[in-house]
ModelCIF file with pLDDT and N, C-alpha, C, O atoms, coordinates in Angstrom:
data_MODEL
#
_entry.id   MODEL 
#
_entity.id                         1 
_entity.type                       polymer 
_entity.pdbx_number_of_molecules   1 
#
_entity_poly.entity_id                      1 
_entity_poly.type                           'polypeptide(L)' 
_entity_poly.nstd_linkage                   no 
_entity_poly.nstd_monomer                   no 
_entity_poly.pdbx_seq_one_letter_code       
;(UNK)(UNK)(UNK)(UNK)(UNK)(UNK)(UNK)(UNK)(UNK)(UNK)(UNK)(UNK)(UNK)(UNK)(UNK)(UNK)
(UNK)(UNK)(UNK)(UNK)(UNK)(UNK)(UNK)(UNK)(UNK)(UNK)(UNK)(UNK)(UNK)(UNK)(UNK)(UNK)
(UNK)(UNK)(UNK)
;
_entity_poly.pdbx_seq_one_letter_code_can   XXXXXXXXXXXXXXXXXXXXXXXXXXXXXXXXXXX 
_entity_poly.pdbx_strand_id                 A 
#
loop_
_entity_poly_seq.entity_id 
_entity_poly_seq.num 
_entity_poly_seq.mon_id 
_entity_poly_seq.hetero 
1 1  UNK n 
1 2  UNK n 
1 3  UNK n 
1 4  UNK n 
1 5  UNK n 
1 6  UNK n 
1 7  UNK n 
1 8  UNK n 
1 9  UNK n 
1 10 UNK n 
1 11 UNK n 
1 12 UNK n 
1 13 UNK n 
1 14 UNK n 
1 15 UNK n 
1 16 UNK n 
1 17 UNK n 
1 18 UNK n 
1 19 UNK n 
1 20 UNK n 
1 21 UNK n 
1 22 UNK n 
1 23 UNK n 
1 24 UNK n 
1 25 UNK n 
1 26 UNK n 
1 27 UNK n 
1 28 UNK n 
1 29 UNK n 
1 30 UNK n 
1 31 UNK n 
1 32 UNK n 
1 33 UNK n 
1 34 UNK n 
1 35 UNK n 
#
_struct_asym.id          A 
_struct_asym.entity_id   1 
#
loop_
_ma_qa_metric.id 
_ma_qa_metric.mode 
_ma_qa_metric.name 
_ma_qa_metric.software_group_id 
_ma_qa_metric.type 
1 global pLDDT . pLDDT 
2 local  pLDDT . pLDDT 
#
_ma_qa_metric_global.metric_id      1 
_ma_qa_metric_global.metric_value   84.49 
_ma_qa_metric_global.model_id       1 
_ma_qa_metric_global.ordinal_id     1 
#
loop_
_ma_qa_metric_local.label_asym_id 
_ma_qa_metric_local.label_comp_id 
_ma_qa_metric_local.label_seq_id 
_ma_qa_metric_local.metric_id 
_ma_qa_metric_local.metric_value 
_ma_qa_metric_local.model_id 
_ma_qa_metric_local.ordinal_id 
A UNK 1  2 73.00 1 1  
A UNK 2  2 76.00 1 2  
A UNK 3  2 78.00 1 3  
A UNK 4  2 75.00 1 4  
A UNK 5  2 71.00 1 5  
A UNK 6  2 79.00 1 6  
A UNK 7  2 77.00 1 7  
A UNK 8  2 69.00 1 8  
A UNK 9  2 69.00 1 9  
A UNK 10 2 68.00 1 10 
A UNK 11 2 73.00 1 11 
A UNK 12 2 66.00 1 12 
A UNK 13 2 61.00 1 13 
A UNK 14 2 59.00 1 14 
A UNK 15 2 62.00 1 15 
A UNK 16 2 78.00 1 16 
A UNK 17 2 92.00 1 17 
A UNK 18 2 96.00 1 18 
A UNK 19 2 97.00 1 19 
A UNK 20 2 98.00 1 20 
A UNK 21 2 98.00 1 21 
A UNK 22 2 98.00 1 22 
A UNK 23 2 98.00 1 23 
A UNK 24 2 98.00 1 24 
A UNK 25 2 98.00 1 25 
A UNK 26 2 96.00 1 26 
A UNK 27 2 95.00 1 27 
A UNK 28 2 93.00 1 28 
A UNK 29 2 94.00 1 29 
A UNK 30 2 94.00 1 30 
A UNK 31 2 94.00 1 31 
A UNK 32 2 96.00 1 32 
A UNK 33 2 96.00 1 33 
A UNK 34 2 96.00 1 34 
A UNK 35 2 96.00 1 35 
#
loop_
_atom_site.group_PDB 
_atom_site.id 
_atom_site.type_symbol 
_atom_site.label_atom_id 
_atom_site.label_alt_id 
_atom_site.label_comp_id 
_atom_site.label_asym_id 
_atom_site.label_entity_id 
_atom_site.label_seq_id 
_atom_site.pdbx_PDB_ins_code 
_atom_site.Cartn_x 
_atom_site.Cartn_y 
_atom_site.Cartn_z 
_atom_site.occupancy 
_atom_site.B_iso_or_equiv 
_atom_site.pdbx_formal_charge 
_atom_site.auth_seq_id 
_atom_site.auth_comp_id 
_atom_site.auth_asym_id 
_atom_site.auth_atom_id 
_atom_site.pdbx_PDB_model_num 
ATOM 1   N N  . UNK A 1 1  ? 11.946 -20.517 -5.103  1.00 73.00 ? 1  UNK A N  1 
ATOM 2   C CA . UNK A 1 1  ? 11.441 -19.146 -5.034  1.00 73.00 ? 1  UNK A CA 1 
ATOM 3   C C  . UNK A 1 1  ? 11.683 -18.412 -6.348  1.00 73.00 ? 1  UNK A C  1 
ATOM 4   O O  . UNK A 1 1  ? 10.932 -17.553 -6.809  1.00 73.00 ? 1  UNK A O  1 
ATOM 5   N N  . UNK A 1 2  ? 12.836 -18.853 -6.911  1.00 76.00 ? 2  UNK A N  1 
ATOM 6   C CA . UNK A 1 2  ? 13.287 -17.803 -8.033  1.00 76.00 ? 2  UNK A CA 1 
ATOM 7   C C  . UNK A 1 2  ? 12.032 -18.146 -9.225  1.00 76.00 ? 2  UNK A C  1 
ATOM 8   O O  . UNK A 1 2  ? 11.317 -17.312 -9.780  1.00 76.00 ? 2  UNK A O  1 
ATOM 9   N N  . UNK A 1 3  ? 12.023 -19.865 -9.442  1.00 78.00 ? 3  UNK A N  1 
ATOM 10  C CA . UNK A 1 3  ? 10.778 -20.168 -10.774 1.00 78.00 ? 3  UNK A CA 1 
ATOM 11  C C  . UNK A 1 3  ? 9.648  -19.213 -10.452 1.00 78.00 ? 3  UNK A C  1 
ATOM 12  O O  . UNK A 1 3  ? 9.177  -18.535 -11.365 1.00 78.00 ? 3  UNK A O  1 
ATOM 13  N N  . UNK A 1 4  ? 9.112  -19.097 -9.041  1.00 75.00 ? 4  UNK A N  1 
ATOM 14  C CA . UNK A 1 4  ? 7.586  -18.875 -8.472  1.00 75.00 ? 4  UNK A CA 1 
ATOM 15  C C  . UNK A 1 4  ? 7.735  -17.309 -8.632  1.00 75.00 ? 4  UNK A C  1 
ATOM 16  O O  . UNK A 1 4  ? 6.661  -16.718 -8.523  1.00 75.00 ? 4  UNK A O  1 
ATOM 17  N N  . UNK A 1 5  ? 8.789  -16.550 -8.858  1.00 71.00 ? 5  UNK A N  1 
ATOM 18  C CA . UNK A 1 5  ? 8.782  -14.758 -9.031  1.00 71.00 ? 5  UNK A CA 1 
ATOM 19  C C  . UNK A 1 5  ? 8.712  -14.846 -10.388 1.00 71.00 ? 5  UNK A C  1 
ATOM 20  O O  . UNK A 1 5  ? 8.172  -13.794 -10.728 1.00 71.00 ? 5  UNK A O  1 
ATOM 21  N N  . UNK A 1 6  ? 8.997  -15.635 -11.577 1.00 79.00 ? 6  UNK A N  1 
ATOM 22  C CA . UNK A 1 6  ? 9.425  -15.427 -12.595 1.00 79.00 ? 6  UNK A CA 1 
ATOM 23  C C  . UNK A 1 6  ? 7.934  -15.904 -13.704 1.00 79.00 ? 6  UNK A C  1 
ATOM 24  O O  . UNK A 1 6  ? 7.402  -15.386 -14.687 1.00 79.00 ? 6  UNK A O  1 
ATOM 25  N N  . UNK A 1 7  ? 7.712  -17.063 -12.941 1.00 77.00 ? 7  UNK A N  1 
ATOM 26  C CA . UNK A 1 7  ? 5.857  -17.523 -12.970 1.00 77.00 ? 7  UNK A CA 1 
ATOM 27  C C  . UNK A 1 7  ? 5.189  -16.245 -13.054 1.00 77.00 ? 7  UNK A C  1 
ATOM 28  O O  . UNK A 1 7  ? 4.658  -15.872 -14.100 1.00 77.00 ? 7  UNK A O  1 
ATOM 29  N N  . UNK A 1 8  ? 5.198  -15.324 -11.628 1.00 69.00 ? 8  UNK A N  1 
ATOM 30  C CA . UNK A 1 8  ? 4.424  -14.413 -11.192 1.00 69.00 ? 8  UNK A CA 1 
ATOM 31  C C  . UNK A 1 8  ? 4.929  -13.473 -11.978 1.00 69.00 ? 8  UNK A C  1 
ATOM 32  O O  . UNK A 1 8  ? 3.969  -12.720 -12.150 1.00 69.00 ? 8  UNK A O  1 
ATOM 33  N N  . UNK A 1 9  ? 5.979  -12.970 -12.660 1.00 69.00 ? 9  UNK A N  1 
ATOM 34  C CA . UNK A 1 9  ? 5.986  -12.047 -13.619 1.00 69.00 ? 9  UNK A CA 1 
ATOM 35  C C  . UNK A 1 9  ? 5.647  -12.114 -14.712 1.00 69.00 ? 9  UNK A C  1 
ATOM 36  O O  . UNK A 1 9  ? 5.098  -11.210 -15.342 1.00 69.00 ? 9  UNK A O  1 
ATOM 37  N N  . UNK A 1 10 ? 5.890  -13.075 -15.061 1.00 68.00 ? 10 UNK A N  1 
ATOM 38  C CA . UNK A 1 10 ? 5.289  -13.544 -16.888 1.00 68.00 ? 10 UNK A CA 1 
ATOM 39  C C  . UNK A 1 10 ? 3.777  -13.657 -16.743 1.00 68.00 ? 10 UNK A C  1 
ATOM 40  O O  . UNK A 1 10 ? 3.140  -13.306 -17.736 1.00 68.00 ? 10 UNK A O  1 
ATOM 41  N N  . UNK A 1 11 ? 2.886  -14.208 -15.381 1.00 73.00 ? 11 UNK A N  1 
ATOM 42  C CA . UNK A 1 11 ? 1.945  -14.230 -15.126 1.00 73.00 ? 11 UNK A CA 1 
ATOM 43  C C  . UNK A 1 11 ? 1.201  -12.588 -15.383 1.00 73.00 ? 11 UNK A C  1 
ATOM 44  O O  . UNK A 1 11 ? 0.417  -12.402 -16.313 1.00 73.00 ? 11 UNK A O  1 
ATOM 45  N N  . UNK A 1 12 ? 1.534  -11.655 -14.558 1.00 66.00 ? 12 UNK A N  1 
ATOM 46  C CA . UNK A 1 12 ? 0.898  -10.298 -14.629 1.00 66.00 ? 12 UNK A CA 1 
ATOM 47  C C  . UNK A 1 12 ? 1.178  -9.440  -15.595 1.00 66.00 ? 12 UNK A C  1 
ATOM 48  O O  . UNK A 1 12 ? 0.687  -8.312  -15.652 1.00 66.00 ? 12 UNK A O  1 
ATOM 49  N N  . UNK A 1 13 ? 2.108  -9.987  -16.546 1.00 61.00 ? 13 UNK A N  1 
ATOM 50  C CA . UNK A 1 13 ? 2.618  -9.359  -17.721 1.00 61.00 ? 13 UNK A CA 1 
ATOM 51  C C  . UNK A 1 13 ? 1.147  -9.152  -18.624 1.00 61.00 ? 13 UNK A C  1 
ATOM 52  O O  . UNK A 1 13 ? 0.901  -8.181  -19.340 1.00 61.00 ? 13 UNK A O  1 
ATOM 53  N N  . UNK A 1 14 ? 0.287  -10.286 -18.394 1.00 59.00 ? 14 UNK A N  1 
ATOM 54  C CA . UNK A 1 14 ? -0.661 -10.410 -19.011 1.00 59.00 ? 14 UNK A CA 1 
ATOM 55  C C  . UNK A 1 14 ? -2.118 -9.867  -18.558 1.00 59.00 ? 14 UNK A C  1 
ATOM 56  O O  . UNK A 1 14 ? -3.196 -10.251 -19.012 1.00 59.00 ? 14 UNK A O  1 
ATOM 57  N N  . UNK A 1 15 ? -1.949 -9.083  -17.760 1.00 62.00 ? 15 UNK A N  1 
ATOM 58  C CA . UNK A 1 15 ? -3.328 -8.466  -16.714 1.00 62.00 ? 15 UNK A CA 1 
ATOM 59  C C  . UNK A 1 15 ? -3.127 -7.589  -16.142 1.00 62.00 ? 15 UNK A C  1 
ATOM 60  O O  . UNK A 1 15 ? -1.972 -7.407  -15.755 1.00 62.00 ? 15 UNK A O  1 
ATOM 61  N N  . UNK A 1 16 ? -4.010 -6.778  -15.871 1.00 78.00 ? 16 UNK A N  1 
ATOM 62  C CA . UNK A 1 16 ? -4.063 -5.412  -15.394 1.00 78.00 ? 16 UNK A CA 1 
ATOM 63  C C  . UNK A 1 16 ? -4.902 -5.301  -13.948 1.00 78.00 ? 16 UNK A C  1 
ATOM 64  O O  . UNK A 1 16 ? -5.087 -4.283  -13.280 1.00 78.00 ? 16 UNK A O  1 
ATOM 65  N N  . UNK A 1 17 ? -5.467 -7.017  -13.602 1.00 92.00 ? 17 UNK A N  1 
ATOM 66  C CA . UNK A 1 17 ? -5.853 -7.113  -12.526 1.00 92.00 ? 17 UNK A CA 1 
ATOM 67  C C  . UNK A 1 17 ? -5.207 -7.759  -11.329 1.00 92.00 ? 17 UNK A C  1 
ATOM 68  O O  . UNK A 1 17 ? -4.731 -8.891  -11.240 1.00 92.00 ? 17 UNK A O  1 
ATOM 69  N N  . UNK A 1 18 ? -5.298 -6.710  -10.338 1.00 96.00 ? 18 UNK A N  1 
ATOM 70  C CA . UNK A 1 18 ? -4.249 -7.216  -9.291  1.00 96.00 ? 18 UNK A CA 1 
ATOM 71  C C  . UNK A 1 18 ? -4.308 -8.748  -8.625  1.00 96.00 ? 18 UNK A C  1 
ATOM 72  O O  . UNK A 1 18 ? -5.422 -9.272  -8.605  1.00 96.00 ? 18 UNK A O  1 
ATOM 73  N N  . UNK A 1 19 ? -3.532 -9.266  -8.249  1.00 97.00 ? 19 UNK A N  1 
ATOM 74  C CA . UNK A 1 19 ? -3.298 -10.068 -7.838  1.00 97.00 ? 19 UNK A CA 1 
ATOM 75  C C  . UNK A 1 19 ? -3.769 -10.479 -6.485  1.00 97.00 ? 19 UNK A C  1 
ATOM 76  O O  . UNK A 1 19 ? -3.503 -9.631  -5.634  1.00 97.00 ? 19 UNK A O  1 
ATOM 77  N N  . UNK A 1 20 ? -4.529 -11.768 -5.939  1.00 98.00 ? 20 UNK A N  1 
ATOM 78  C CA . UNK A 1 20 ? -4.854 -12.077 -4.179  1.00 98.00 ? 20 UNK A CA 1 
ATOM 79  C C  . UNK A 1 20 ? -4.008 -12.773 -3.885  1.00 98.00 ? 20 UNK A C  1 
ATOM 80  O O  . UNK A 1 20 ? -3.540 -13.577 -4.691  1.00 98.00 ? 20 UNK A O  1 
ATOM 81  N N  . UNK A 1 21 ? -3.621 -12.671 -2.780  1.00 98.00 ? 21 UNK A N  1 
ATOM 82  C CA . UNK A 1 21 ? -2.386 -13.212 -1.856  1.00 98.00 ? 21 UNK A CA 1 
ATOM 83  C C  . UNK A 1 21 ? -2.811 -13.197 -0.737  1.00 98.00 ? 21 UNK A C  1 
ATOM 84  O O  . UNK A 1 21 ? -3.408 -12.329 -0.099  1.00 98.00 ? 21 UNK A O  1 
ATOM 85  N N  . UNK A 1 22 ? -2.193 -15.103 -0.286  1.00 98.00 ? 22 UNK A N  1 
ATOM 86  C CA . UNK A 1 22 ? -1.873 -15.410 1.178   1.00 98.00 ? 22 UNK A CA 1 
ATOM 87  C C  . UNK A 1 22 ? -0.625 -15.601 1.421   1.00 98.00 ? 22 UNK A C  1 
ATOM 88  O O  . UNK A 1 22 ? 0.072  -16.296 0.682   1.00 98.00 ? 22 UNK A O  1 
ATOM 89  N N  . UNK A 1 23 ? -0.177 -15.011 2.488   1.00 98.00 ? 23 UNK A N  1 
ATOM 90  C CA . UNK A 1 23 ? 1.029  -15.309 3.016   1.00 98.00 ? 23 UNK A CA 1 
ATOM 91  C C  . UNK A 1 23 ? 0.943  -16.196 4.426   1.00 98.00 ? 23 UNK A C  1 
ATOM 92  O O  . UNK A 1 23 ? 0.380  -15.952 5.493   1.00 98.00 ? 23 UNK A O  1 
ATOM 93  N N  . UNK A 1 24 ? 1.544  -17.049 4.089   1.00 98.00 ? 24 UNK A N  1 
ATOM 94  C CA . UNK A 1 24 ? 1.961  -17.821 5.772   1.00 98.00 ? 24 UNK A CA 1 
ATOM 95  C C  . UNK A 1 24 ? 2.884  -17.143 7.121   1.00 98.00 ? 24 UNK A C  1 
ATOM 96  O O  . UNK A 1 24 ? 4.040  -17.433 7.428   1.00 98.00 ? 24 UNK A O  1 
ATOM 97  N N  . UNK A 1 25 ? 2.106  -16.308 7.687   1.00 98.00 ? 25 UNK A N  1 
ATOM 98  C CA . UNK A 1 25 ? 3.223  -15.597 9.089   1.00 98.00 ? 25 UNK A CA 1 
ATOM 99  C C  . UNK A 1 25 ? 4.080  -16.010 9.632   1.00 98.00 ? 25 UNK A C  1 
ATOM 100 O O  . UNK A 1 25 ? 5.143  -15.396 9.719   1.00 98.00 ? 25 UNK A O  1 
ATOM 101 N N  . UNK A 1 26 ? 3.874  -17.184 10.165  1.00 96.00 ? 26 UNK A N  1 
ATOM 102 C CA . UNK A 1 26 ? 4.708  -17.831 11.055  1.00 96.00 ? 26 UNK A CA 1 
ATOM 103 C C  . UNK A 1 26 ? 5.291  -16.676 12.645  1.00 96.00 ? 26 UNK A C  1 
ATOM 104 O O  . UNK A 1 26 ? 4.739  -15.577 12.703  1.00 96.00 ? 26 UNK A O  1 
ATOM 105 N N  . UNK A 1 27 ? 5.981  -16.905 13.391  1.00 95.00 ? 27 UNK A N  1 
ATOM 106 C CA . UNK A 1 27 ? 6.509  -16.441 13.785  1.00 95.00 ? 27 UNK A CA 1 
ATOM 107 C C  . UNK A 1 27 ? 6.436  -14.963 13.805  1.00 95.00 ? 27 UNK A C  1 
ATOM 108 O O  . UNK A 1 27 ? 6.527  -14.522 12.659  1.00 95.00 ? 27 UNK A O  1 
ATOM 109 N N  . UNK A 1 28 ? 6.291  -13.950 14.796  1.00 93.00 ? 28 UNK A N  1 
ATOM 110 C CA . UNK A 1 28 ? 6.565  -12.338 14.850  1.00 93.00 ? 28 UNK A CA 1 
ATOM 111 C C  . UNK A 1 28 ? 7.866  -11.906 14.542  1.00 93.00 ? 28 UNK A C  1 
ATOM 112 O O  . UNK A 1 28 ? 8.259  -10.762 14.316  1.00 93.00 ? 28 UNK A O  1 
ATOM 113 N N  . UNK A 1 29 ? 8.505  -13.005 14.561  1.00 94.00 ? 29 UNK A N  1 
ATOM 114 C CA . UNK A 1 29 ? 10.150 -12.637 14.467  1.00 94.00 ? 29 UNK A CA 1 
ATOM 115 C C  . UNK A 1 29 ? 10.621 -12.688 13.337  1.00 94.00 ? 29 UNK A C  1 
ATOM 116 O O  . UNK A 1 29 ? 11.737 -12.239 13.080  1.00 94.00 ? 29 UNK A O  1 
ATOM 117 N N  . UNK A 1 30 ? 9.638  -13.400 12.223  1.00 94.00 ? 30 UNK A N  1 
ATOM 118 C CA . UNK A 1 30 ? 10.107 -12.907 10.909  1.00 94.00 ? 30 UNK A CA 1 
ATOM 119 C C  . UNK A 1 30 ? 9.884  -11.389 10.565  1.00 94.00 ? 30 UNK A C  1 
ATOM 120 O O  . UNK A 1 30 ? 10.156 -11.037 9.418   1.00 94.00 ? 30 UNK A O  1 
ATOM 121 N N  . UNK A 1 31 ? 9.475  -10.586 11.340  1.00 94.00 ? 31 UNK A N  1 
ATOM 122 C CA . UNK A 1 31 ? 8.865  -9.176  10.769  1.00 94.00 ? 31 UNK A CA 1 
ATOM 123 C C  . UNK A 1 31 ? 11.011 -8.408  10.789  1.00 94.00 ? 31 UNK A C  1 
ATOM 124 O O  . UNK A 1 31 ? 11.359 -7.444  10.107  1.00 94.00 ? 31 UNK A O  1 
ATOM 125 N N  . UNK A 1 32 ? 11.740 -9.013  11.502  1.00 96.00 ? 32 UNK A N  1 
ATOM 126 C CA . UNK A 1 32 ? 13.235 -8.420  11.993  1.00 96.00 ? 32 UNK A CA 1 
ATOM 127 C C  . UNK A 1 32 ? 14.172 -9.215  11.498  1.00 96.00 ? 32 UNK A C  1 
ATOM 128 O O  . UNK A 1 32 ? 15.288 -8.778  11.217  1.00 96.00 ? 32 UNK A O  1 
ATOM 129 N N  . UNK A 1 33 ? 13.833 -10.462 11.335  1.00 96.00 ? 33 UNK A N  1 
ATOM 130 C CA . UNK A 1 33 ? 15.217 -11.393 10.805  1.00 96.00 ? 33 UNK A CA 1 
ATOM 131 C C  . UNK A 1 33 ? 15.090 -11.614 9.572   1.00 96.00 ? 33 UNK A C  1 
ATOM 132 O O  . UNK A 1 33 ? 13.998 -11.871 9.064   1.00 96.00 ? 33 UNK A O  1 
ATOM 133 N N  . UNK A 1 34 ? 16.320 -11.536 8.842   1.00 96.00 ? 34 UNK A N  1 
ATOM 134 C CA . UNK A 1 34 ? 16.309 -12.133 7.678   1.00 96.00 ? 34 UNK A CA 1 
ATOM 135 C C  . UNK A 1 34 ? 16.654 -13.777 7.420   1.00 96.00 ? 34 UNK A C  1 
ATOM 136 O O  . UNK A 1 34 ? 17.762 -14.304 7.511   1.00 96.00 ? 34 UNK A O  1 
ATOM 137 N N  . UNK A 1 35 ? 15.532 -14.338 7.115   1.00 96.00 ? 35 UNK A N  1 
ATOM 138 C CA . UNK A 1 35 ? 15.893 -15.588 6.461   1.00 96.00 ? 35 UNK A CA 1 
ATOM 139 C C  . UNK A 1 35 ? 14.488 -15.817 5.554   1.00 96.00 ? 35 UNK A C  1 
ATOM 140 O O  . UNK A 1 35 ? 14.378 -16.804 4.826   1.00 96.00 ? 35 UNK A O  1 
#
């Protein structure tokens, strides 16, 4: 996780256009637990 934030910052460092994102849900119960 830490390379893939650090990718994604050096990445948008360079653009002014936002970014598309999928996220995988999984579970409703990730919306309360932390892991």
């Amino acid at each position: 996780l830490n390379q893939s934030m650090q990718q994604l910052k050096d990445r948008l460092k360079a653009s002014d256009r936002m970014p598309v994102v999928f996220l995988g849900h999984g579970s409703p119960m990730n919306a309360i637990e932390d892991n």
